[in-house]
PDB file of N, CA and C in Angstrom:
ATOM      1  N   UNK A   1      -0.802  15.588 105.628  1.00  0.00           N
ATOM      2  CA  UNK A   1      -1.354  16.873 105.283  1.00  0.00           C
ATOM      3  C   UNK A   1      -0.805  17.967 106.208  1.00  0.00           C
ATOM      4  N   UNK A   2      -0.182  17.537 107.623  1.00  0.00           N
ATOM      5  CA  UNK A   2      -0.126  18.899 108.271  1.00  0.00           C
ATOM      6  C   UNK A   2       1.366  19.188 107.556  1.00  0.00           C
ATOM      7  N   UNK A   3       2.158  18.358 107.786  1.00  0.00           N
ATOM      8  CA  UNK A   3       2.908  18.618 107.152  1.00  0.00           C
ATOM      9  C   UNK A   3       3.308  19.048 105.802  1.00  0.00           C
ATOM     10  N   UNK A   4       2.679  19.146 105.123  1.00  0.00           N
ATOM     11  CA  UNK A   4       2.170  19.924 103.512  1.00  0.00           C
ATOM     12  C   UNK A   4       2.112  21.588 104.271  1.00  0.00           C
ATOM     13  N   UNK A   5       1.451  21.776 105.163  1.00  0.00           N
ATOM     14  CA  UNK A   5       1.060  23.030 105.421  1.00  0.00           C
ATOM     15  C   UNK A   5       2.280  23.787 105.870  1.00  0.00           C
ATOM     16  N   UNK A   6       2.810  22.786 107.279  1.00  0.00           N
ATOM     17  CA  UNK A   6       3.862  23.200 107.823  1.00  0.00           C
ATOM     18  C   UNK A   6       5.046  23.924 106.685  1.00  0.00           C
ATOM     19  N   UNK A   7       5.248  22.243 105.832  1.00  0.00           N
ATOM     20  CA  UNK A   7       6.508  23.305 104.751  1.00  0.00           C
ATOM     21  C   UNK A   7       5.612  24.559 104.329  1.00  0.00           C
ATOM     22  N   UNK A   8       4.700  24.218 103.514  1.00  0.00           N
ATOM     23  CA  UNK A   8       3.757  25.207 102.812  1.00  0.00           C
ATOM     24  C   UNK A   8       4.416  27.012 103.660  1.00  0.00           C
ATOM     25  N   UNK A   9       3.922  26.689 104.963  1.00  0.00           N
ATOM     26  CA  UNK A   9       4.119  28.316 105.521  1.00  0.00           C
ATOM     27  C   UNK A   9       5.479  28.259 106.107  1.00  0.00           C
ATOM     28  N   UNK A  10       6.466  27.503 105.981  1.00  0.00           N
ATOM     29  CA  UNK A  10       8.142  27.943 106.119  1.00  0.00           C
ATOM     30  C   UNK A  10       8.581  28.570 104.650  1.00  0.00           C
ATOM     31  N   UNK A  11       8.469  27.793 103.764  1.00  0.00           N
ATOM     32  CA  UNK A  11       8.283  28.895 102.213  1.00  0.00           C
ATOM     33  C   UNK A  11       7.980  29.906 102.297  1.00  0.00           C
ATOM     34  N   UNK A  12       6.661  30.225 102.859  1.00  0.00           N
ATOM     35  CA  UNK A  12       6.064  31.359 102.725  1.00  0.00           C
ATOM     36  C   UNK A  12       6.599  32.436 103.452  1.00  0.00           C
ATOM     37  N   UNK A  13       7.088  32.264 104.598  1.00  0.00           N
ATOM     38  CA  UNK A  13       8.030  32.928 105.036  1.00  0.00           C
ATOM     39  C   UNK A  13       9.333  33.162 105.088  1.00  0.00           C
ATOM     40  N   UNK A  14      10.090  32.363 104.197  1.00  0.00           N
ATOM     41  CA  UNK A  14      11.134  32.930 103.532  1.00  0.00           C
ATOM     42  C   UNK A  14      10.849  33.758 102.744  1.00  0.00           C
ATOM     43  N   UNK A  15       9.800  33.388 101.725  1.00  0.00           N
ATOM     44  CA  UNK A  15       9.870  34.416 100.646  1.00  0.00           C
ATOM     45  C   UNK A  15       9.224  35.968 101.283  1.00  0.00           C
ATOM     46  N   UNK A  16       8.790  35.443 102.437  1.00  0.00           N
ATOM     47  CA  UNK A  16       8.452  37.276 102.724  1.00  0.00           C
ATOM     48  C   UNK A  16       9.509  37.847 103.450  1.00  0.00           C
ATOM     49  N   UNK A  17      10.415  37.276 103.837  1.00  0.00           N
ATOM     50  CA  UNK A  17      11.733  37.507 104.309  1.00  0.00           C
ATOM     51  C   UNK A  17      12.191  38.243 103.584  1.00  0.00           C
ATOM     52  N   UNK A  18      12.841  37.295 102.213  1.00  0.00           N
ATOM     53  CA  UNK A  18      13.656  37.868 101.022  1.00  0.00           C
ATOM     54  C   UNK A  18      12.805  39.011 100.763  1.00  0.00           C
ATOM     55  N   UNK A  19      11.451  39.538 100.457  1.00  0.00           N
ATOM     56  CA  UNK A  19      11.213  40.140  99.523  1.00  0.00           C
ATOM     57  C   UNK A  19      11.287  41.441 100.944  1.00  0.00           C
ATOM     58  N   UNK A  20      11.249  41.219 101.858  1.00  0.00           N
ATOM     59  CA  UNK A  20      11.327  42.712 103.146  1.00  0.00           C
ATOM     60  C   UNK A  20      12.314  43.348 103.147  1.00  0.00           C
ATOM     61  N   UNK A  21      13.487  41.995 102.611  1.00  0.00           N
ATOM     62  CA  UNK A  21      15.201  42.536 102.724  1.00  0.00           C
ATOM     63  C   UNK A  21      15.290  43.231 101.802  1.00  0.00           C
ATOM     64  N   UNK A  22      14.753  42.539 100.169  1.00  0.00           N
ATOM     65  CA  UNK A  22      14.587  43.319  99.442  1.00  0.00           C
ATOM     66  C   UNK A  22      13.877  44.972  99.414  1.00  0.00           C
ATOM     67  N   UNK A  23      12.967  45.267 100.051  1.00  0.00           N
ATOM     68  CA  UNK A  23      12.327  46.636 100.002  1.00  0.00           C
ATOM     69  C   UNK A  23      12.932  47.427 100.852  1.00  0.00           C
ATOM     70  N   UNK A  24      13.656  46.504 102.245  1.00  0.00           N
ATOM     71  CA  UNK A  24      14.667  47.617 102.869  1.00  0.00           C
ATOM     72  C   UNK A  24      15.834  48.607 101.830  1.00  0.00           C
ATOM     73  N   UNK A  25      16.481  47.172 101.296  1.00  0.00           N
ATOM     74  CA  UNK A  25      17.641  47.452 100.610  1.00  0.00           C
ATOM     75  C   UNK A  25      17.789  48.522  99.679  1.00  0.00           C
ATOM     76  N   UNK A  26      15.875  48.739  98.816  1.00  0.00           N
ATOM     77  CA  UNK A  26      15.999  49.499  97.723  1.00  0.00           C
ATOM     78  C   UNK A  26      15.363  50.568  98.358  1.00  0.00           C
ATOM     79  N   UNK A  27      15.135  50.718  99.546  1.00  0.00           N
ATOM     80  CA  UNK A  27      14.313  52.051 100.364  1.00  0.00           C
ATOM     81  C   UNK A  27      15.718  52.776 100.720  1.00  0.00           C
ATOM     82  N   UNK A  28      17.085  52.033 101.197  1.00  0.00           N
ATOM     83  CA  UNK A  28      18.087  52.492 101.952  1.00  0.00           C
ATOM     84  C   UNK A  28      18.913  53.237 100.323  1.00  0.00           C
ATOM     85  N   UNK A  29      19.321  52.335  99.033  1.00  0.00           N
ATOM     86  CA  UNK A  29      19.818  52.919  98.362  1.00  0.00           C
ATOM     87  C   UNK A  29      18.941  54.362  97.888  1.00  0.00           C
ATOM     88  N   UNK A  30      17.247  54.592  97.704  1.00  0.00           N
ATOM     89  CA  UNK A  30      16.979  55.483  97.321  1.00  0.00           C
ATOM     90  C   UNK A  30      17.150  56.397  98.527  1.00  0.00           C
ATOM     91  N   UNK A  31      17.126  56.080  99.555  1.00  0.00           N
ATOM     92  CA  UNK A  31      17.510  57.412 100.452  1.00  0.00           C
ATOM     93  C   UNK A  31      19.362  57.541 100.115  1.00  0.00           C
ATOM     94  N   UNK A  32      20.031  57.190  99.839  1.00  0.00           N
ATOM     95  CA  UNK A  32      21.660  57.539  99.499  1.00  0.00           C
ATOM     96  C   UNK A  32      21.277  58.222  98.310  1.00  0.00           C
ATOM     97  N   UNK A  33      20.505  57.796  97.030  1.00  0.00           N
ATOM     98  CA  UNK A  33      20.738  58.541  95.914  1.00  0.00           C
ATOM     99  C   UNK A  33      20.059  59.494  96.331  1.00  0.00           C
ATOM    100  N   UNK A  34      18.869  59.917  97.109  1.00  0.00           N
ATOM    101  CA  UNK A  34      18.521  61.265  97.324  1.00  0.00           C
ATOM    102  C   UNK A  34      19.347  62.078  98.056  1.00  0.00           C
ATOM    103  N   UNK A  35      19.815  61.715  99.129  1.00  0.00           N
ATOM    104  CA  UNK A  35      21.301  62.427  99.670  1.00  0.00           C
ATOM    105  C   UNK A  35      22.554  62.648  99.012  1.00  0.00           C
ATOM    106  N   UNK A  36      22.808  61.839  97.971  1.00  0.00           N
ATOM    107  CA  UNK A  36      23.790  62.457  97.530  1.00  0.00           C
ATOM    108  C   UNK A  36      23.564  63.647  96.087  1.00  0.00           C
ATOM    109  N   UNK A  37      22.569  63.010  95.588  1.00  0.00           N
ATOM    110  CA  UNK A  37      22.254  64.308  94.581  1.00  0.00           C
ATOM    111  C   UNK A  37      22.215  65.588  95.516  1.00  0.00           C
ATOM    112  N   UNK A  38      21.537  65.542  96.662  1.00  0.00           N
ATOM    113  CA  UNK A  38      20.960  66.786  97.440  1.00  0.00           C
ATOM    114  C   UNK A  38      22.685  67.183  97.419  1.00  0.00           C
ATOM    115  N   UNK A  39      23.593  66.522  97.976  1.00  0.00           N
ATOM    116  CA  UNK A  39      25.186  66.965  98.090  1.00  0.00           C
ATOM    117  C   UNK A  39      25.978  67.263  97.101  1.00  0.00           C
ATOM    118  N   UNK A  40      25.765  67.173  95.917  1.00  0.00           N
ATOM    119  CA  UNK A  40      26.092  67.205  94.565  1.00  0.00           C
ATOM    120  C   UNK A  40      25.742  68.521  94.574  1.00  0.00           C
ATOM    121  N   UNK A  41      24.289  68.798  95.090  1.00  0.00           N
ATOM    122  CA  UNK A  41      23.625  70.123  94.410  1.00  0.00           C
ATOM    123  C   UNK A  41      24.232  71.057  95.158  1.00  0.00           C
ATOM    124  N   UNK A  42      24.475  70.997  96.376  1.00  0.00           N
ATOM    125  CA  UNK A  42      25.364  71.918  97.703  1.00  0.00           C
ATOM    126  C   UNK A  42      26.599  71.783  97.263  1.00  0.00           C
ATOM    127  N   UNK A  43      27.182  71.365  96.623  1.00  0.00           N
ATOM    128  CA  UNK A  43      28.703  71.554  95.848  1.00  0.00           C
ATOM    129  C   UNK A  43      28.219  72.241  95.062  1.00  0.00           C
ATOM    130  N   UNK A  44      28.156  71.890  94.044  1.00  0.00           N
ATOM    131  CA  UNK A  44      27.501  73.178  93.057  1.00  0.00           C
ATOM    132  C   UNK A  44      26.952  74.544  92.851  1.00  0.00           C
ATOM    133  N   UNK A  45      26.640  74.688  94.144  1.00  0.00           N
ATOM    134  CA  UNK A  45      25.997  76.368  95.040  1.00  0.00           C
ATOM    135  C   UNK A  45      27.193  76.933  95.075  1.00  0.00           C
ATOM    136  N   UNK A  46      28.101  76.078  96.079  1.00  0.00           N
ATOM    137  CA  UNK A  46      29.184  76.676  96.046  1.00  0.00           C
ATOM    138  C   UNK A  46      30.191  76.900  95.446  1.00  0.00           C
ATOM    139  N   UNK A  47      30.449  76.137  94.820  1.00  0.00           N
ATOM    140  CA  UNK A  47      31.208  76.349  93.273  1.00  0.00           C
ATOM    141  C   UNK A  47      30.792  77.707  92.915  1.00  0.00           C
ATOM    142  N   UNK A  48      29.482  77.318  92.513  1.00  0.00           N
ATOM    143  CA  UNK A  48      28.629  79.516  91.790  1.00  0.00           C
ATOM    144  C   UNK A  48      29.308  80.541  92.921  1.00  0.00           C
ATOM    145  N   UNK A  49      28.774  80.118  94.050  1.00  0.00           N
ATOM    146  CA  UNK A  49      29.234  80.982  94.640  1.00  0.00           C
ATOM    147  C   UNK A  49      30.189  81.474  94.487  1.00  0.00           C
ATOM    148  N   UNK A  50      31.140  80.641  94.943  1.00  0.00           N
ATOM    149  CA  UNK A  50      32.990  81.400  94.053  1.00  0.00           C
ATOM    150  C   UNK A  50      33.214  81.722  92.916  1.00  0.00           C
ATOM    151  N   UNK A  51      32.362  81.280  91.890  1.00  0.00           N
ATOM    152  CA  UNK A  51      32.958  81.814  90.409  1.00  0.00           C
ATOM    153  C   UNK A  51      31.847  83.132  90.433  1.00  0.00           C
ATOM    154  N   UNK A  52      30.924  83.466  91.180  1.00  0.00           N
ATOM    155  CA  UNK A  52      30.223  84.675  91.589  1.00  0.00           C
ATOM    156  C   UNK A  52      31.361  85.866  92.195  1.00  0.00           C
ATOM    157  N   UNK A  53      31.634  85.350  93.082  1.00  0.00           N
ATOM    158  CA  UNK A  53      32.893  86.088  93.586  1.00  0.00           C
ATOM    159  C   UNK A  53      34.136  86.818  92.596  1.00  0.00           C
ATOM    160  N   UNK A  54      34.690  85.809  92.344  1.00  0.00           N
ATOM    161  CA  UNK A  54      35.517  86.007  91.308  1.00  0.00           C
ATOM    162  C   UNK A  54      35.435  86.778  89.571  1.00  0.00           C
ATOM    163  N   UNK A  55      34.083  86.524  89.426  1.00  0.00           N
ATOM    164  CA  UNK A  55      33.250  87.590  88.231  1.00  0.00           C
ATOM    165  C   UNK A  55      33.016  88.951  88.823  1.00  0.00           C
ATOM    166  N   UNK A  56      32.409  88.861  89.770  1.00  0.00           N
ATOM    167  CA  UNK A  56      32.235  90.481  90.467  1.00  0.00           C
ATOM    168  C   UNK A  56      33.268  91.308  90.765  1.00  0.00           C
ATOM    169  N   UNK A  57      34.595  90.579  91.361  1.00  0.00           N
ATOM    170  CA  UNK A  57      35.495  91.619  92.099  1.00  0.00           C
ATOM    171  C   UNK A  57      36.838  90.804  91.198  1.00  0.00           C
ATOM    172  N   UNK A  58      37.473  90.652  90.467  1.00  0.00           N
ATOM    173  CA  UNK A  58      38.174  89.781  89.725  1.00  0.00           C
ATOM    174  C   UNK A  58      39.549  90.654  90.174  1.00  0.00           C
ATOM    175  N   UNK A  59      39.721  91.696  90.404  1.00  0.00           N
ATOM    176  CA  UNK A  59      40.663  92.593  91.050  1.00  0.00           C
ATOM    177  C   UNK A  59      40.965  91.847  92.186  1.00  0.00           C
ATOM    178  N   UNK A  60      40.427  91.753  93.507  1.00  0.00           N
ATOM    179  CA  UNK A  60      40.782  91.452  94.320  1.00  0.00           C
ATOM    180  C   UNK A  60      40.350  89.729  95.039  1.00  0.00           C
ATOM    181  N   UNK A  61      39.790  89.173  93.870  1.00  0.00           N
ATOM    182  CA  UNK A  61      39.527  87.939  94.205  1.00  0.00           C
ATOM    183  C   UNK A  61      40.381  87.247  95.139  1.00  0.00           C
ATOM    184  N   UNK A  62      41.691  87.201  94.048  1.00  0.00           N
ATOM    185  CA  UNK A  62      42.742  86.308  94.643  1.00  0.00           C
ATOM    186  C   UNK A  62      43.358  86.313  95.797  1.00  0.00           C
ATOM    187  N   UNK A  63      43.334  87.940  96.338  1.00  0.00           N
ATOM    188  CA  UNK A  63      44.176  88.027  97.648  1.00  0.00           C
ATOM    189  C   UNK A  63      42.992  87.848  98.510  1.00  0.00           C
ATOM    190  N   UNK A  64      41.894  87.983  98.479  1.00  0.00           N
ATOM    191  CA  UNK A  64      40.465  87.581  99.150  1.00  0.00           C
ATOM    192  C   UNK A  64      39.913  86.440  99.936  1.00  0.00           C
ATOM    193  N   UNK A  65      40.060  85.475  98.301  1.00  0.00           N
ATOM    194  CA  UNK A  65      39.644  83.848  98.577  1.00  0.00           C
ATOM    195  C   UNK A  65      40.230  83.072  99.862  1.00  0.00           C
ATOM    196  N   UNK A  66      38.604  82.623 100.517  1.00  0.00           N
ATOM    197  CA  UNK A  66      38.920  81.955 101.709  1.00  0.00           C
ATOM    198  C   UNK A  66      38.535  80.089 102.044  1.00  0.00           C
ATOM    199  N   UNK A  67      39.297  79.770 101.977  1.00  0.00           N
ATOM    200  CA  UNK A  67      37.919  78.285 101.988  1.00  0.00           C
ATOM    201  C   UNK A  67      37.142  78.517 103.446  1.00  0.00           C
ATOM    202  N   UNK A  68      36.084  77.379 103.363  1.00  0.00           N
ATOM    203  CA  UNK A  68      35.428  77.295 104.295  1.00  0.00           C
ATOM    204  C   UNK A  68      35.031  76.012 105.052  1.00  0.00           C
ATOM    205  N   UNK A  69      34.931  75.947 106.235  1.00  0.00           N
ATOM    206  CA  UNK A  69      35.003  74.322 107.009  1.00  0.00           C
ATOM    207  C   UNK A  69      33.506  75.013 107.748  1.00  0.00           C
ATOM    208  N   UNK A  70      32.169  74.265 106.985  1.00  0.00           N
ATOM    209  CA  UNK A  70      31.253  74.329 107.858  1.00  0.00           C
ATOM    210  C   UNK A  70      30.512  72.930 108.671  1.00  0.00           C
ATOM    211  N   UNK A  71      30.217  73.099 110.145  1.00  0.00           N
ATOM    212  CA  UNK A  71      29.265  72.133 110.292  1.00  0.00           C
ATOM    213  C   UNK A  71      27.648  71.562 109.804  1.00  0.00           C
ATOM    214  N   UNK A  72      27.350  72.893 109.518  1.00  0.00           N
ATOM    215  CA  UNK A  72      25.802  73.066 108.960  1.00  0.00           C
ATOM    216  C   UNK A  72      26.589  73.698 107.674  1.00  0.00           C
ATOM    217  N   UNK A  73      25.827  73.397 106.267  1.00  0.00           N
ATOM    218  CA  UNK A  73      25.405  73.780 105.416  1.00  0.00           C
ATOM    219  C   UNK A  73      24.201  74.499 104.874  1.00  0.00           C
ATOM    220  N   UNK A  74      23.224  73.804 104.924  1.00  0.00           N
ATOM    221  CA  UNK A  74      21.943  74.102 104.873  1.00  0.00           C
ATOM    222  C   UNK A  74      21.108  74.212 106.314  1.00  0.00           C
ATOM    223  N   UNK A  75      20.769  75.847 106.676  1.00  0.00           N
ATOM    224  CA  UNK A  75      20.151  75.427 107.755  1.00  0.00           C
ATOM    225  C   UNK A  75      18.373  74.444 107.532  1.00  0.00           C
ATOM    226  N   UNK A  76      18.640  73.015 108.792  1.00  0.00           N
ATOM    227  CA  UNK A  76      17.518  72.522 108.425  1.00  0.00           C
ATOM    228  C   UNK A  76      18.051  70.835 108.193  1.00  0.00           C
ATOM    229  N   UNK A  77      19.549  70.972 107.367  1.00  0.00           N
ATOM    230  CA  UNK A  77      19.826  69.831 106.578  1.00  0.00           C
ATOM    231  C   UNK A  77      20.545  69.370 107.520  1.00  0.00           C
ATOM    232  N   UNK A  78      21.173  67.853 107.425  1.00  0.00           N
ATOM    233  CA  UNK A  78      22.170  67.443 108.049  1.00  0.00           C
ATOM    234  C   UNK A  78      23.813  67.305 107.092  1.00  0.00           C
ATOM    235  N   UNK A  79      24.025  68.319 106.558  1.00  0.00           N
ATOM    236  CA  UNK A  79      24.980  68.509 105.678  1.00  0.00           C
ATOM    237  C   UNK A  79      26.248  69.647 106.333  1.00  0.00           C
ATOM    238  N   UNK A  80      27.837  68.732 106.393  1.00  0.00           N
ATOM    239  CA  UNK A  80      28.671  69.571 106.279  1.00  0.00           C
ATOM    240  C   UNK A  80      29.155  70.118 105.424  1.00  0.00           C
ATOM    241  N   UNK A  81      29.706  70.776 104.939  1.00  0.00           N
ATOM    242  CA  UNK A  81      30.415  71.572 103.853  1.00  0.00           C
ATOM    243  C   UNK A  81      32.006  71.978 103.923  1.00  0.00           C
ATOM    244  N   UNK A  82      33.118  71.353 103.605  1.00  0.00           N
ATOM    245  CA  UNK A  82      34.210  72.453 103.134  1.00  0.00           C
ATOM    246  C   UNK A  82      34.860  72.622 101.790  1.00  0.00           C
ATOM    247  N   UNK A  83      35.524  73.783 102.358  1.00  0.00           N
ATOM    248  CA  UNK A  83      35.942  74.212 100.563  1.00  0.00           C
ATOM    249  C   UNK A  83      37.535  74.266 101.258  1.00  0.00           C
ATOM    250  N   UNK A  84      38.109  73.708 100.507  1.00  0.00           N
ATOM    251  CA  UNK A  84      39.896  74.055 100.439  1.00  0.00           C
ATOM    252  C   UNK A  84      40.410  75.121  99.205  1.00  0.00           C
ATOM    253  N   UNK A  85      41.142  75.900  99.684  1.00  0.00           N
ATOM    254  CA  UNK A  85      41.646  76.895  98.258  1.00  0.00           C
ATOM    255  C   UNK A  85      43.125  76.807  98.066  1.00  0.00           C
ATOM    256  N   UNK A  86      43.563  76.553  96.989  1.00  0.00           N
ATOM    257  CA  UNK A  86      44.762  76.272  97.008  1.00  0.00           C
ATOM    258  C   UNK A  86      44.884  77.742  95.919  1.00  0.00           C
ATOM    259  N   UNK A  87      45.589  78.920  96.400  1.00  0.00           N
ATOM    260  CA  UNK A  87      45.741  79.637  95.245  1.00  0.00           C
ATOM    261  C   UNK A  87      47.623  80.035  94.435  1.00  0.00           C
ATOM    262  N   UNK A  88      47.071  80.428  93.349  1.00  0.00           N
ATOM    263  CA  UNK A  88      48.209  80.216  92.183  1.00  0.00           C
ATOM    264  C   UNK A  88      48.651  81.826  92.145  1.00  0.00           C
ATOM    265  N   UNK A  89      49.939  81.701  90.536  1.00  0.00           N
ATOM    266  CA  UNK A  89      50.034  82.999  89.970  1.00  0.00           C
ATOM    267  C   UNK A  89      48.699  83.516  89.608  1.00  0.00           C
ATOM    268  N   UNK A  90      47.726  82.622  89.278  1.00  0.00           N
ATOM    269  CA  UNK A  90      46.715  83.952  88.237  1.00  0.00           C
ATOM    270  C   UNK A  90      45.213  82.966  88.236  1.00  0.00           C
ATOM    271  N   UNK A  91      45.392  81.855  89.472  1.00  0.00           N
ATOM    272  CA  UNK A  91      44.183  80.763  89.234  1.00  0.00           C
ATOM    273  C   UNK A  91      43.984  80.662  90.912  1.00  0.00           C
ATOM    274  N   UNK A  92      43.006  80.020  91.340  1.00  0.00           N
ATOM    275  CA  UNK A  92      42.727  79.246  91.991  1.00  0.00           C
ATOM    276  C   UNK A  92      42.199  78.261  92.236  1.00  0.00           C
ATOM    277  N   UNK A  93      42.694  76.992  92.917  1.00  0.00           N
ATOM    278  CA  UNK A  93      41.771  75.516  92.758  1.00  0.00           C
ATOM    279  C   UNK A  93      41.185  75.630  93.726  1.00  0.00           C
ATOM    280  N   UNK A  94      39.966  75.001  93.878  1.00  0.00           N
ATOM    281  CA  UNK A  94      38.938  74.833  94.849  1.00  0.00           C
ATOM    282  C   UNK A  94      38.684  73.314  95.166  1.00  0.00           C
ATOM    283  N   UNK A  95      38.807  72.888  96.413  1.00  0.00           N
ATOM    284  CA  UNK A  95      38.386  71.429  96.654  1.00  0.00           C
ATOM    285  C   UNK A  95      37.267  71.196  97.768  1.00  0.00           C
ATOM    286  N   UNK A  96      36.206  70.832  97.194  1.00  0.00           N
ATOM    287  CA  UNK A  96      35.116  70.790  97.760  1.00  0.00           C
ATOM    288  C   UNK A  96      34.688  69.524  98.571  1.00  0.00           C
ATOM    289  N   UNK A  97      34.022  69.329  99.730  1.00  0.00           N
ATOM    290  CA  UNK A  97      33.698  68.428 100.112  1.00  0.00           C
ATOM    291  C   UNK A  97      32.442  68.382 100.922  1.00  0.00           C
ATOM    292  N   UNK A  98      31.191  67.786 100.270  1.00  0.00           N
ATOM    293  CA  UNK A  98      30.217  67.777 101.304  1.00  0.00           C
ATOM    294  C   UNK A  98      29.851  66.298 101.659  1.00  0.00           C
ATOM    295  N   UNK A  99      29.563  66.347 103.117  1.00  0.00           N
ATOM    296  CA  UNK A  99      29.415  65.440 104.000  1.00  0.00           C
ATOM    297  C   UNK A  99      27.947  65.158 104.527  1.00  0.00           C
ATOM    298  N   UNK A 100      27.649  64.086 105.051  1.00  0.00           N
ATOM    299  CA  UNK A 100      26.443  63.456 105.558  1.00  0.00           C
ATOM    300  C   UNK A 100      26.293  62.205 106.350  1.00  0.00           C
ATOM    301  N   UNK A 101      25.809  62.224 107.439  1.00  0.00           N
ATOM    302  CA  UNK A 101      25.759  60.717 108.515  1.00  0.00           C
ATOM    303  C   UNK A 101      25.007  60.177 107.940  1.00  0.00           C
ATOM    304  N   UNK A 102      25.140  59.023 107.931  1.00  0.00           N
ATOM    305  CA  UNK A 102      24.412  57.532 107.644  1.00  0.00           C
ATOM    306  C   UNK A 102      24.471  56.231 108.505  1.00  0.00           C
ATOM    307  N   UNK A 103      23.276  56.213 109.143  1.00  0.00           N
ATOM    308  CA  UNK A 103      23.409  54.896 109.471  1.00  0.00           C
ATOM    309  C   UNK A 103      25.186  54.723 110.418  1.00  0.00           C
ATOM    310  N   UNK A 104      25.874  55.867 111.370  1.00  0.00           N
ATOM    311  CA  UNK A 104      26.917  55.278 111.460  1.00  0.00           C
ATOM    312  C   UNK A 104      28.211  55.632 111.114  1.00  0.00           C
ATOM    313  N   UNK A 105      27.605  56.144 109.671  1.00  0.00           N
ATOM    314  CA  UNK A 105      28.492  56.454 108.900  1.00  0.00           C
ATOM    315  C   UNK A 105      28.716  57.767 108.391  1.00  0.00           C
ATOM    316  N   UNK A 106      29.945  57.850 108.025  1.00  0.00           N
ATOM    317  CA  UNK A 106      29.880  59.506 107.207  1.00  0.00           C
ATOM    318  C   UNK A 106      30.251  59.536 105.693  1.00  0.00           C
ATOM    319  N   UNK A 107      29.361  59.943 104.683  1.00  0.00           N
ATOM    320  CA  UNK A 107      29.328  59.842 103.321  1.00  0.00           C
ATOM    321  C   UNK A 107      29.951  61.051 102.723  1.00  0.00           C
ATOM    322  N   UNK A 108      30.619  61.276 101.495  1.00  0.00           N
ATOM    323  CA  UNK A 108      30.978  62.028 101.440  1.00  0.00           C
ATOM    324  C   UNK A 108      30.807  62.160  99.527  1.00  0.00           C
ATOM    325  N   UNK A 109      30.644  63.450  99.245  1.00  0.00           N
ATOM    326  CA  UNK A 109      30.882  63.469  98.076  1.00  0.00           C
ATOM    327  C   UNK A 109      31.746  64.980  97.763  1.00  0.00           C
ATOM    328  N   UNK A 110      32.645  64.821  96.508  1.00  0.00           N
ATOM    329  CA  UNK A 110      33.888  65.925  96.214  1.00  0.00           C
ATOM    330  C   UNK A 110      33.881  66.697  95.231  1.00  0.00           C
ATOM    331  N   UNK A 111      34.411  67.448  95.018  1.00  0.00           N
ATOM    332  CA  UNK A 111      34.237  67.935  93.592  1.00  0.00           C
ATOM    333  C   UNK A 111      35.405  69.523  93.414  1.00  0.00           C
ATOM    334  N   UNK A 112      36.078  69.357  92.311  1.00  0.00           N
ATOM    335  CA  UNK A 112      36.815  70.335  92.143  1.00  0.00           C
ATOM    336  C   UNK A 112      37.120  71.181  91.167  1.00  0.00           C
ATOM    337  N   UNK A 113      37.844  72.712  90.933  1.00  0.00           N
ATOM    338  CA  UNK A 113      37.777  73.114  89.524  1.00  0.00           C
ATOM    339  C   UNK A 113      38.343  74.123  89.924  1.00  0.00           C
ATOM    340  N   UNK A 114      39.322  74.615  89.080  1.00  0.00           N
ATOM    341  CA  UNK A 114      40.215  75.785  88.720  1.00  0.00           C
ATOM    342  C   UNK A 114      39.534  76.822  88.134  1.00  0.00           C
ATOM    343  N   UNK A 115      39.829  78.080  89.094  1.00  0.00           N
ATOM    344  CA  UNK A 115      39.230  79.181  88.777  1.00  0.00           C
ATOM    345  C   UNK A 115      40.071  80.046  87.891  1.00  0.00           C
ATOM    346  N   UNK A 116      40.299  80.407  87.059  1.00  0.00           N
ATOM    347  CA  UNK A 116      41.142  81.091  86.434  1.00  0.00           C
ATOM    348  C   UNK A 116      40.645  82.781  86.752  1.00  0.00           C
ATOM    349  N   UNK A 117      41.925  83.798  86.638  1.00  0.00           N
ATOM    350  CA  UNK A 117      41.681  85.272  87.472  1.00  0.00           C
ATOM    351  C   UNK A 117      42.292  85.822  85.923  1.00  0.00           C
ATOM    352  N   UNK A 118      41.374  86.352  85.458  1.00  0.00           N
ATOM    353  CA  UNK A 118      42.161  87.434  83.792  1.00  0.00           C
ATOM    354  C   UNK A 118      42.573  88.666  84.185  1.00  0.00           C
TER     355      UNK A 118
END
């Protein structure tokens, strides 16, 4: 009988093992999908932002346009931000990149799009 018990609670503590690893694992991916939507959405500001720019002053956009290399993005957030501008005859591309530490690490998400100047 003790031994019934003994296995009994080595089971039992595997399975609360597995199932802890498990709730880490899906606590760590929902904090990435909330960070990266949040970085998705800070690309996207800035994107407006420039095609804001470029609607308002469309005259002098082009000789204007600057990218930008920030450490802070959001004051508050732990988000970097840059923008690369590559400009044309009559367009400009924009290459976006926002950043975030993890665990260690640095995450990154991109995003890009041609501005066209009429």
């Amino acid at each position: 009988m003790l031994i019934e018990i003994v296995v009994a609670l080595g089971v039992l503590s595997l399975v609360l093992v597995g199932v802890s690893d498990l709730m880490t694992r899906s606590q760590r991916l929902s904090s990435y999908q909330t960070k990266k939507d949040e970085a998705y959405g800070l690309a996207r500001n800035l994107l407006n932002d420039y095609r804001q720019q470029r609607d308002n002053n469309p005259g002098t956009f082009l000789s204007g346009v600057v990218g930008i290399n920030r450490e802070t993005c959001v004051e508050g957030k732990n988000y970097s931000c840059k923008v690369e501008v590559t400009k044309n005859a009559s367009s400009v591309d924009l290459y976006i990149t926002v950043s975030w530490p993890d665990g260690g690490n640095t995450l990154s998400v991109t995003s890009n799009q041609k501005l066209v100047i009429e």
